[in-house]
Structures are given as structure tokens and as C-alpha cells.
PDB file of N, CA and C in Angstrom:
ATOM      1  N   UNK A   1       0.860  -1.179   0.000  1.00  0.00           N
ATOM      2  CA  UNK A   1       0.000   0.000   0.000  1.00  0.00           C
ATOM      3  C   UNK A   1       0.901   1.234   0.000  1.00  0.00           C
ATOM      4  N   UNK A   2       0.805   1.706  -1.129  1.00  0.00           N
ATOM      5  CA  UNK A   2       1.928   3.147  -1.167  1.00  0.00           C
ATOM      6  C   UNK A   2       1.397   4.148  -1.281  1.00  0.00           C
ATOM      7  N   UNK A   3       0.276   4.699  -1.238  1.00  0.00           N
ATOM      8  CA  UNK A   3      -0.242   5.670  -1.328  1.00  0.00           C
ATOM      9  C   UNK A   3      -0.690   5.844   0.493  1.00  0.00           C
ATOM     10  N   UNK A   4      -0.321   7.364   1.075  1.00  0.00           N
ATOM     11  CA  UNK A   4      -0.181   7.915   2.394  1.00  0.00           C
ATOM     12  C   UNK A   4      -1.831   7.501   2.792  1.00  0.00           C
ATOM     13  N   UNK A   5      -1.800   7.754   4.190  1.00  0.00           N
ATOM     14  CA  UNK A   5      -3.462   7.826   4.877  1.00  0.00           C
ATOM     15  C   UNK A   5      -3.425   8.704   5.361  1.00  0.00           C
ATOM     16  N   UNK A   6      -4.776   9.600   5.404  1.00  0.00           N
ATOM     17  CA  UNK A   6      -4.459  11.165   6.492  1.00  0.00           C
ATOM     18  C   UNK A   6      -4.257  10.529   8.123  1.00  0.00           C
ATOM     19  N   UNK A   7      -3.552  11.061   8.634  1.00  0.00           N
ATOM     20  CA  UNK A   7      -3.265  11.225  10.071  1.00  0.00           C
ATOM     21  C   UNK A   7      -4.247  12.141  10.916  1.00  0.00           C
ATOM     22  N   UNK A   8      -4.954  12.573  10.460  1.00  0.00           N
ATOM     23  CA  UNK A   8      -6.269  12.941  11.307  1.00  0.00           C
ATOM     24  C   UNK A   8      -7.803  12.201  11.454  1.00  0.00           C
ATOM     25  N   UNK A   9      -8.132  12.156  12.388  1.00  0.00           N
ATOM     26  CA  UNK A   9     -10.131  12.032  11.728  1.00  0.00           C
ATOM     27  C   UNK A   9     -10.530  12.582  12.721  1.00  0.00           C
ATOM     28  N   UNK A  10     -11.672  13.010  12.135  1.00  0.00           N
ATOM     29  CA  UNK A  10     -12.313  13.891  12.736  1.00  0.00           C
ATOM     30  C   UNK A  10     -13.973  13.164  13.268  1.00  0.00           C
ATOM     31  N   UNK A  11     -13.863  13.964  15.062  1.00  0.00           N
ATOM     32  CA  UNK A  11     -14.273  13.494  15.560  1.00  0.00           C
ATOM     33  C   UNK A  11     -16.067  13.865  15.585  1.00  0.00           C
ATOM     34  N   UNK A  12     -16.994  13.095  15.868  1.00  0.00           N
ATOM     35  CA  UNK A  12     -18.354  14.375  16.211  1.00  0.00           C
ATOM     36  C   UNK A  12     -18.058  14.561  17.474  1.00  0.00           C
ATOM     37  N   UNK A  13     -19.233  15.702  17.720  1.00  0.00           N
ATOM     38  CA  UNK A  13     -18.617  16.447  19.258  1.00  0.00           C
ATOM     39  C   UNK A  13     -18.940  15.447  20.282  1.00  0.00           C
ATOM     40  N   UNK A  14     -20.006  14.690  19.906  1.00  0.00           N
ATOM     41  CA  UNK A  14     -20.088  13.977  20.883  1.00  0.00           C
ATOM     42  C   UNK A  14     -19.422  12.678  21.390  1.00  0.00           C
ATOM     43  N   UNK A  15     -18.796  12.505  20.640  1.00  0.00           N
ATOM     44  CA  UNK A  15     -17.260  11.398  20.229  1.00  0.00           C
ATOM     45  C   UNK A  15     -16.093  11.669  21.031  1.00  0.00           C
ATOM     46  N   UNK A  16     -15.812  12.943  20.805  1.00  0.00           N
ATOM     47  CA  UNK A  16     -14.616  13.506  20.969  1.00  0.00           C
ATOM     48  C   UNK A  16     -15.381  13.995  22.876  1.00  0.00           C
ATOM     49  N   UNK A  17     -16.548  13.965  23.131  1.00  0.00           N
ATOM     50  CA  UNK A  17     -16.702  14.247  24.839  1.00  0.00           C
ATOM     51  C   UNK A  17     -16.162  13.218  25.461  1.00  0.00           C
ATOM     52  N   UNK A  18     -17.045  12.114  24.897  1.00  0.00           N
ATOM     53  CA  UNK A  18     -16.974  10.543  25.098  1.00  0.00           C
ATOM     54  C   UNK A  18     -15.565  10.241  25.678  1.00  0.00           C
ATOM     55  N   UNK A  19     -14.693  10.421  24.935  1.00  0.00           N
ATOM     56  CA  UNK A  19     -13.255   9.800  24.856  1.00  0.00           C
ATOM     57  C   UNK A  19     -12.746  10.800  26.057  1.00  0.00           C
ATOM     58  N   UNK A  20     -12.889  12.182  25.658  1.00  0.00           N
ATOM     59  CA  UNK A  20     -12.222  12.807  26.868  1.00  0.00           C
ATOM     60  C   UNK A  20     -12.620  12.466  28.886  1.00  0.00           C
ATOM     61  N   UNK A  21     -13.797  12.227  28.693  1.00  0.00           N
ATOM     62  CA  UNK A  21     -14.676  11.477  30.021  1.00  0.00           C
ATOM     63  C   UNK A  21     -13.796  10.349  30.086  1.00  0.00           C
ATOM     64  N   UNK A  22     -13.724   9.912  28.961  1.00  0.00           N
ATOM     65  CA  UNK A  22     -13.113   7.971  29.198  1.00  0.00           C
ATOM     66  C   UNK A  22     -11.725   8.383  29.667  1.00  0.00           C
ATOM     67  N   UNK A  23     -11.220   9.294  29.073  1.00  0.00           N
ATOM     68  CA  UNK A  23      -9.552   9.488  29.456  1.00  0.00           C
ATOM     69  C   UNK A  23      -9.417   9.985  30.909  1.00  0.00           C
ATOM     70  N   UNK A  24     -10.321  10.940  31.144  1.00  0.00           N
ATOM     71  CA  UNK A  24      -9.958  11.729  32.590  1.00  0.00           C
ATOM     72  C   UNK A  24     -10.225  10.429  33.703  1.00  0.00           C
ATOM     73  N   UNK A  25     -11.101   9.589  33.125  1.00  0.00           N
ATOM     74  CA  UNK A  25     -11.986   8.479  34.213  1.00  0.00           C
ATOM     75  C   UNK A  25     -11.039   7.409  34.747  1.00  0.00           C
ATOM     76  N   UNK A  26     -10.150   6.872  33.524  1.00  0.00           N
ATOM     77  CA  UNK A  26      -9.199   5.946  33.556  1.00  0.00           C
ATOM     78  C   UNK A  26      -7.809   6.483  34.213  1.00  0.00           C
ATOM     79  N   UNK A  27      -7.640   7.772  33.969  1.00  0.00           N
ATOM     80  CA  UNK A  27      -6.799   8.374  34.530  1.00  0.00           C
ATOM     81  C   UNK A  27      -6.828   8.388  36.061  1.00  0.00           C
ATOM     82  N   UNK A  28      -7.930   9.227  36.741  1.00  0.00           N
ATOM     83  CA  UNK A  28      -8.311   9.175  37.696  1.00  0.00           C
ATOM     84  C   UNK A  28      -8.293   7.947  38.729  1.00  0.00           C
ATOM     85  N   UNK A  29      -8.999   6.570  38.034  1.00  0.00           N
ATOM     86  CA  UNK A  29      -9.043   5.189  38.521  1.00  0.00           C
ATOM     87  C   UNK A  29      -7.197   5.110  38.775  1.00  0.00           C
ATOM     88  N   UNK A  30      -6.355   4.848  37.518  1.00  0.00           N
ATOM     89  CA  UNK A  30      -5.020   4.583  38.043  1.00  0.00           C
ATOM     90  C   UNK A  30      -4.226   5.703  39.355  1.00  0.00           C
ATOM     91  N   UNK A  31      -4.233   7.269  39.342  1.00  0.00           N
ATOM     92  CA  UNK A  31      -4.416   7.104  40.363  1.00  0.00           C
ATOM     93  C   UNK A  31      -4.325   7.444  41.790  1.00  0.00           C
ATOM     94  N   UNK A  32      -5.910   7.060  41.548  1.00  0.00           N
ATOM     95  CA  UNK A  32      -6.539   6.351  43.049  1.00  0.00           C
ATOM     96  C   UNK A  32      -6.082   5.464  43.566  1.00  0.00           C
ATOM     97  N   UNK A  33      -5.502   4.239  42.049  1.00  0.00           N
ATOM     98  CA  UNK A  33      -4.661   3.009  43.152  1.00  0.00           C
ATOM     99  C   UNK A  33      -3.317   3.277  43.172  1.00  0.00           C
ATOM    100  N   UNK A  34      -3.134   4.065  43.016  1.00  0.00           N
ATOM    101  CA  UNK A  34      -1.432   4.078  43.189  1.00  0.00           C
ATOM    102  C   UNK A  34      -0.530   4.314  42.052  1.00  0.00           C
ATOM    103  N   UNK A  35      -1.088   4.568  40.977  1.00  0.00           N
ATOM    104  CA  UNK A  35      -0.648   4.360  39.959  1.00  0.00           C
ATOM    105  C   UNK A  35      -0.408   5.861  39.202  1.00  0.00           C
ATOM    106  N   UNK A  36       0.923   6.117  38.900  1.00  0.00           N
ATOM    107  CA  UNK A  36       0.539   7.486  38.130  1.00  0.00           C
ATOM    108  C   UNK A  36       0.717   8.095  37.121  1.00  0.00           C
ATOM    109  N   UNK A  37      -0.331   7.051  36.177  1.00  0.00           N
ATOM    110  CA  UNK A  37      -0.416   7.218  34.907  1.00  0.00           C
ATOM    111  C   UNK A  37      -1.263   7.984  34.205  1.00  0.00           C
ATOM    112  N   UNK A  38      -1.057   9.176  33.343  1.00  0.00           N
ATOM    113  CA  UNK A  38      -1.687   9.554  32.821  1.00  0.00           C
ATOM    114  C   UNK A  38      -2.782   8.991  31.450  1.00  0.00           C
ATOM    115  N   UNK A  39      -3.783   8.574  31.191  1.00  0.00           N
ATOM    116  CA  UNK A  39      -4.153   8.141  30.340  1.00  0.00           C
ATOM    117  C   UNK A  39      -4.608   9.297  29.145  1.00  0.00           C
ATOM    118  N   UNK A  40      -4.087   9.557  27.819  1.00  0.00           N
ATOM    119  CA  UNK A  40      -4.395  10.692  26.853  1.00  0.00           C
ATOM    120  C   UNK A  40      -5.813   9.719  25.840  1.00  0.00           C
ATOM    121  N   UNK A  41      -6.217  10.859  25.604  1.00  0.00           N
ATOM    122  CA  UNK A  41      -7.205  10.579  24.596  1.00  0.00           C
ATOM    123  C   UNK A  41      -6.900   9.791  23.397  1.00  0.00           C
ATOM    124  N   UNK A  42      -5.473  10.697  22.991  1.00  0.00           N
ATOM    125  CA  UNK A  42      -4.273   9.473  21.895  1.00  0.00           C
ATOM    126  C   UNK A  42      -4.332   8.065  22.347  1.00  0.00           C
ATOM    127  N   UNK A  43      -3.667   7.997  23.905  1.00  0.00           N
ATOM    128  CA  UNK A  43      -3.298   6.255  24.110  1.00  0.00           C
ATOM    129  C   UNK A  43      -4.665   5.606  23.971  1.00  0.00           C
ATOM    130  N   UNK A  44      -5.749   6.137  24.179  1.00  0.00           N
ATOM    131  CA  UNK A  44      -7.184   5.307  24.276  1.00  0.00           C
ATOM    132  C   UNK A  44      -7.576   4.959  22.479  1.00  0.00           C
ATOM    133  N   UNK A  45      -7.549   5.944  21.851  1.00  0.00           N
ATOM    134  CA  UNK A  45      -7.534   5.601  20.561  1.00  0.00           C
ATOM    135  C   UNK A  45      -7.005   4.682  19.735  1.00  0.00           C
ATOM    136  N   UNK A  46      -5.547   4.695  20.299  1.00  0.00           N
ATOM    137  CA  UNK A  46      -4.398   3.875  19.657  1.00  0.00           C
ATOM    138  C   UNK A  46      -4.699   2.178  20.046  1.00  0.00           C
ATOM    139  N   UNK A  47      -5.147   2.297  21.392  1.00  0.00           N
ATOM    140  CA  UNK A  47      -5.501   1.086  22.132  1.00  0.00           C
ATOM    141  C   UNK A  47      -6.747   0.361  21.182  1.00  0.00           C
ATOM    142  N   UNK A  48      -7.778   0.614  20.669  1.00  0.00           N
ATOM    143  CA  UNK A  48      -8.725   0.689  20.503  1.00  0.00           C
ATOM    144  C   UNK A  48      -8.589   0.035  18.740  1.00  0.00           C
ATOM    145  N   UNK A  49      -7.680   0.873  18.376  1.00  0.00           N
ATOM    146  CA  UNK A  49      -7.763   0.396  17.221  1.00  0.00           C
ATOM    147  C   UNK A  49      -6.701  -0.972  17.275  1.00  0.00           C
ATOM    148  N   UNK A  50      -5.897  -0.561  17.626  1.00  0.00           N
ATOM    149  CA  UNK A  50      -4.542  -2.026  17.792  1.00  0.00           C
ATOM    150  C   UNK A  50      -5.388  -3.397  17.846  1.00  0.00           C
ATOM    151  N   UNK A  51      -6.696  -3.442  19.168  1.00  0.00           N
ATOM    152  CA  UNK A  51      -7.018  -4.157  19.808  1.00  0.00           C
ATOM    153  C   UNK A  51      -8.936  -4.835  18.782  1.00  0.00           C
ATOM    154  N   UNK A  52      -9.238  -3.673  18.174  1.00  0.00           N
ATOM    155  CA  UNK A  52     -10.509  -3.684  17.634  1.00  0.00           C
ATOM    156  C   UNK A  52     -10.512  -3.771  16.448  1.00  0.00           C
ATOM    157  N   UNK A  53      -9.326  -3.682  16.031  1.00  0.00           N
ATOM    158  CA  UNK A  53      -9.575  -3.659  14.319  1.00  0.00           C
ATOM    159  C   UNK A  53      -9.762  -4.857  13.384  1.00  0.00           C
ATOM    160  N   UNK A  54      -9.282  -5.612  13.652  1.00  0.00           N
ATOM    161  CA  UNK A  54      -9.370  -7.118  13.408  1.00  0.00           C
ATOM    162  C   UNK A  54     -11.161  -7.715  13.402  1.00  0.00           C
ATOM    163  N   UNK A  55     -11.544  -7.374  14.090  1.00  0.00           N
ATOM    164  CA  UNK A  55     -12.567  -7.597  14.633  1.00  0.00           C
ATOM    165  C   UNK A  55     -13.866  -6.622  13.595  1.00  0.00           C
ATOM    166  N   UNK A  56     -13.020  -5.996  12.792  1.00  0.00           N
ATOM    167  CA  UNK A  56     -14.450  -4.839  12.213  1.00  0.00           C
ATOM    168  C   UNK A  56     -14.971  -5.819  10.633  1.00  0.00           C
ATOM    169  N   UNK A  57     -15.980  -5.765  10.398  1.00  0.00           N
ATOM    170  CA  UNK A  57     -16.264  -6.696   9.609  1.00  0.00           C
ATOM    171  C   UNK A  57     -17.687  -5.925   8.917  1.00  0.00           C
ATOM    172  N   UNK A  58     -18.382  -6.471   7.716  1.00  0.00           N
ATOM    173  CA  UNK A  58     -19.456  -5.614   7.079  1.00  0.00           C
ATOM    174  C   UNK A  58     -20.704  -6.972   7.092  1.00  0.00           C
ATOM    175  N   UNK A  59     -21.803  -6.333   7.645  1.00  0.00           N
ATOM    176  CA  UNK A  59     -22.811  -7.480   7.415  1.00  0.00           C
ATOM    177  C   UNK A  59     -23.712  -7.904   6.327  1.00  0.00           C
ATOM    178  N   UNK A  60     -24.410  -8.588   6.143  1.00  0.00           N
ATOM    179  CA  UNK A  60     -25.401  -9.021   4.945  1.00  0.00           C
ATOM    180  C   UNK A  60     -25.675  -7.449   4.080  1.00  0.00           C
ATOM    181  N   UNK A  61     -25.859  -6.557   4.261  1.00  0.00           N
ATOM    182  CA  UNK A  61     -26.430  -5.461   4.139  1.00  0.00           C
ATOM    183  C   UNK A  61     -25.007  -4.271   3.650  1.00  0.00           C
ATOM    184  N   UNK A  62     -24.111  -4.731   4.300  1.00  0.00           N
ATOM    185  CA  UNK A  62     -22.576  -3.994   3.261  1.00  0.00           C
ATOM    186  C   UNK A  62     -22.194  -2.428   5.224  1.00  0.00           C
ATOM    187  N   UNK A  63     -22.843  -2.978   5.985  1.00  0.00           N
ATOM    188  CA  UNK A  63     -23.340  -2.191   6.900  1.00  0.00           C
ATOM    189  C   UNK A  63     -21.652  -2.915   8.109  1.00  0.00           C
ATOM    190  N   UNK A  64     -21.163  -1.656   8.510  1.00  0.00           N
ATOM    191  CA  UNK A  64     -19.821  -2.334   9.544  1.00  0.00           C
ATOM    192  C   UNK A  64     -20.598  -2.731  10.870  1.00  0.00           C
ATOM    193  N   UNK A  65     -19.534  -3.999  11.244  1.00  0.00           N
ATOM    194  CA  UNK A  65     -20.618  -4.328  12.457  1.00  0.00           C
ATOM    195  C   UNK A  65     -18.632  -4.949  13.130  1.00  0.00           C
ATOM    196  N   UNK A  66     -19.221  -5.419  14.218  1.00  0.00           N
ATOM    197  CA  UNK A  66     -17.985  -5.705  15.226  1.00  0.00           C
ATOM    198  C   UNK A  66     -18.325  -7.130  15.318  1.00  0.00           C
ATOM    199  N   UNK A  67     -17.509  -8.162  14.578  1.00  0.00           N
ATOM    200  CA  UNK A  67     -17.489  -9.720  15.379  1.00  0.00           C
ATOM    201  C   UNK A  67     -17.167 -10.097  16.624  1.00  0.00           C
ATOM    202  N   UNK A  68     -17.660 -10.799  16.929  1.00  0.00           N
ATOM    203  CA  UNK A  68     -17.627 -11.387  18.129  1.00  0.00           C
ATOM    204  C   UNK A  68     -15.867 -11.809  18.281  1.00  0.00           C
ATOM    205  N   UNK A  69     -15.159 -11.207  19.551  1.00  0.00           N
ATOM    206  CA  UNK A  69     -13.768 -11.680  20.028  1.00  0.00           C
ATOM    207  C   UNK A  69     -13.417 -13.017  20.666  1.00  0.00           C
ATOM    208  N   UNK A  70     -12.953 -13.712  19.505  1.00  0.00           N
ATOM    209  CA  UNK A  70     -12.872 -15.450  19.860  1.00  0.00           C
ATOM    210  C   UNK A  70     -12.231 -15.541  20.683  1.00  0.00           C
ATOM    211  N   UNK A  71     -11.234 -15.066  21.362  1.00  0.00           N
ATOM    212  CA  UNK A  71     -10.458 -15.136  22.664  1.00  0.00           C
ATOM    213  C   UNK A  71     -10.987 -15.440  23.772  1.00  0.00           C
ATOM    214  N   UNK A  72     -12.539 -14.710  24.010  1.00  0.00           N
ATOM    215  CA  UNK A  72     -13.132 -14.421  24.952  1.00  0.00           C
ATOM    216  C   UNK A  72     -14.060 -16.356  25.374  1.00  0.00           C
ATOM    217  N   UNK A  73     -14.363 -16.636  23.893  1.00  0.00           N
ATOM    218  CA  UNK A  73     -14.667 -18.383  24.416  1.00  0.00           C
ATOM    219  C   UNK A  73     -13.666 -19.199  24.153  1.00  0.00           C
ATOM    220  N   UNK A  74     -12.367 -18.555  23.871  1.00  0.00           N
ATOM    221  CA  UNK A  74     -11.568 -19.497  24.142  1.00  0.00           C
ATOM    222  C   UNK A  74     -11.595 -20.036  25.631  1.00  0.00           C
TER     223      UNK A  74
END
């Protein structure tokens, strides 16, 4: 694949709340236990895709849907 990908996407606003709640929340949780890690909106993204992408798939209908993670009945 030689042709570049943009390095941005753009978020809706309500996307981009979402993630920031999720970041301050996870942040907060580590820590409370002791932990003092900052969690960024970046690392949650990056996580997300590393971990979810495999998993994105199109149904009967040409429509993206998320398969089921075989790990989980392993």
C-alpha cells in the first residue's frame, strides 16, 4: 500500500466528549490506586484500534458491524 493515509479524523462532538470522560476516568481510577499514569485521549484511541480492528467486519447489508472476540470463548 503506497499511497499515504491522512493522520487525522475527525471526531463528532459527541465522540470527541466521550473519549475525553473515558480518558480523565481511567486516569483518575489509576491514580486512586497508586498508579501514576496519565491516560491521553491518543493512548485510548491507539488502544482501541490495535485491539478492535481485526474484529471490524461488514454485514449481509454492506453495513460495519464488530465480530464477536474469539479469545473471549476461548
Amino acid at each position: 500500500m503506497s499511497e499515504s493515509i491522512k493522520a487525522t479524523v475527525r471526531l463528532k462532538k459527541q465522540e470527541a466528549i466521550e473519549l475525553k470522560d473515558k480518558a480523565y476516568a481511567l486516569t483518575r481510577k489509576a491514580i486512586m490506586s497508586g498508579k501514576h499514569i496519565v491516560h491521553t485521549e491518543s493512548d485510548i484511541v491507539h488502544f482501541a484500534i490495535e485491539n478492535t480492528l481485526k474484529n471490524i467486519d461488514i454485514n449481509e447489508d454492506g453495513q460495519l458491524v464488530l465480530k464477536p472476540d474469539n479469545k473471549k470463548n476461548a
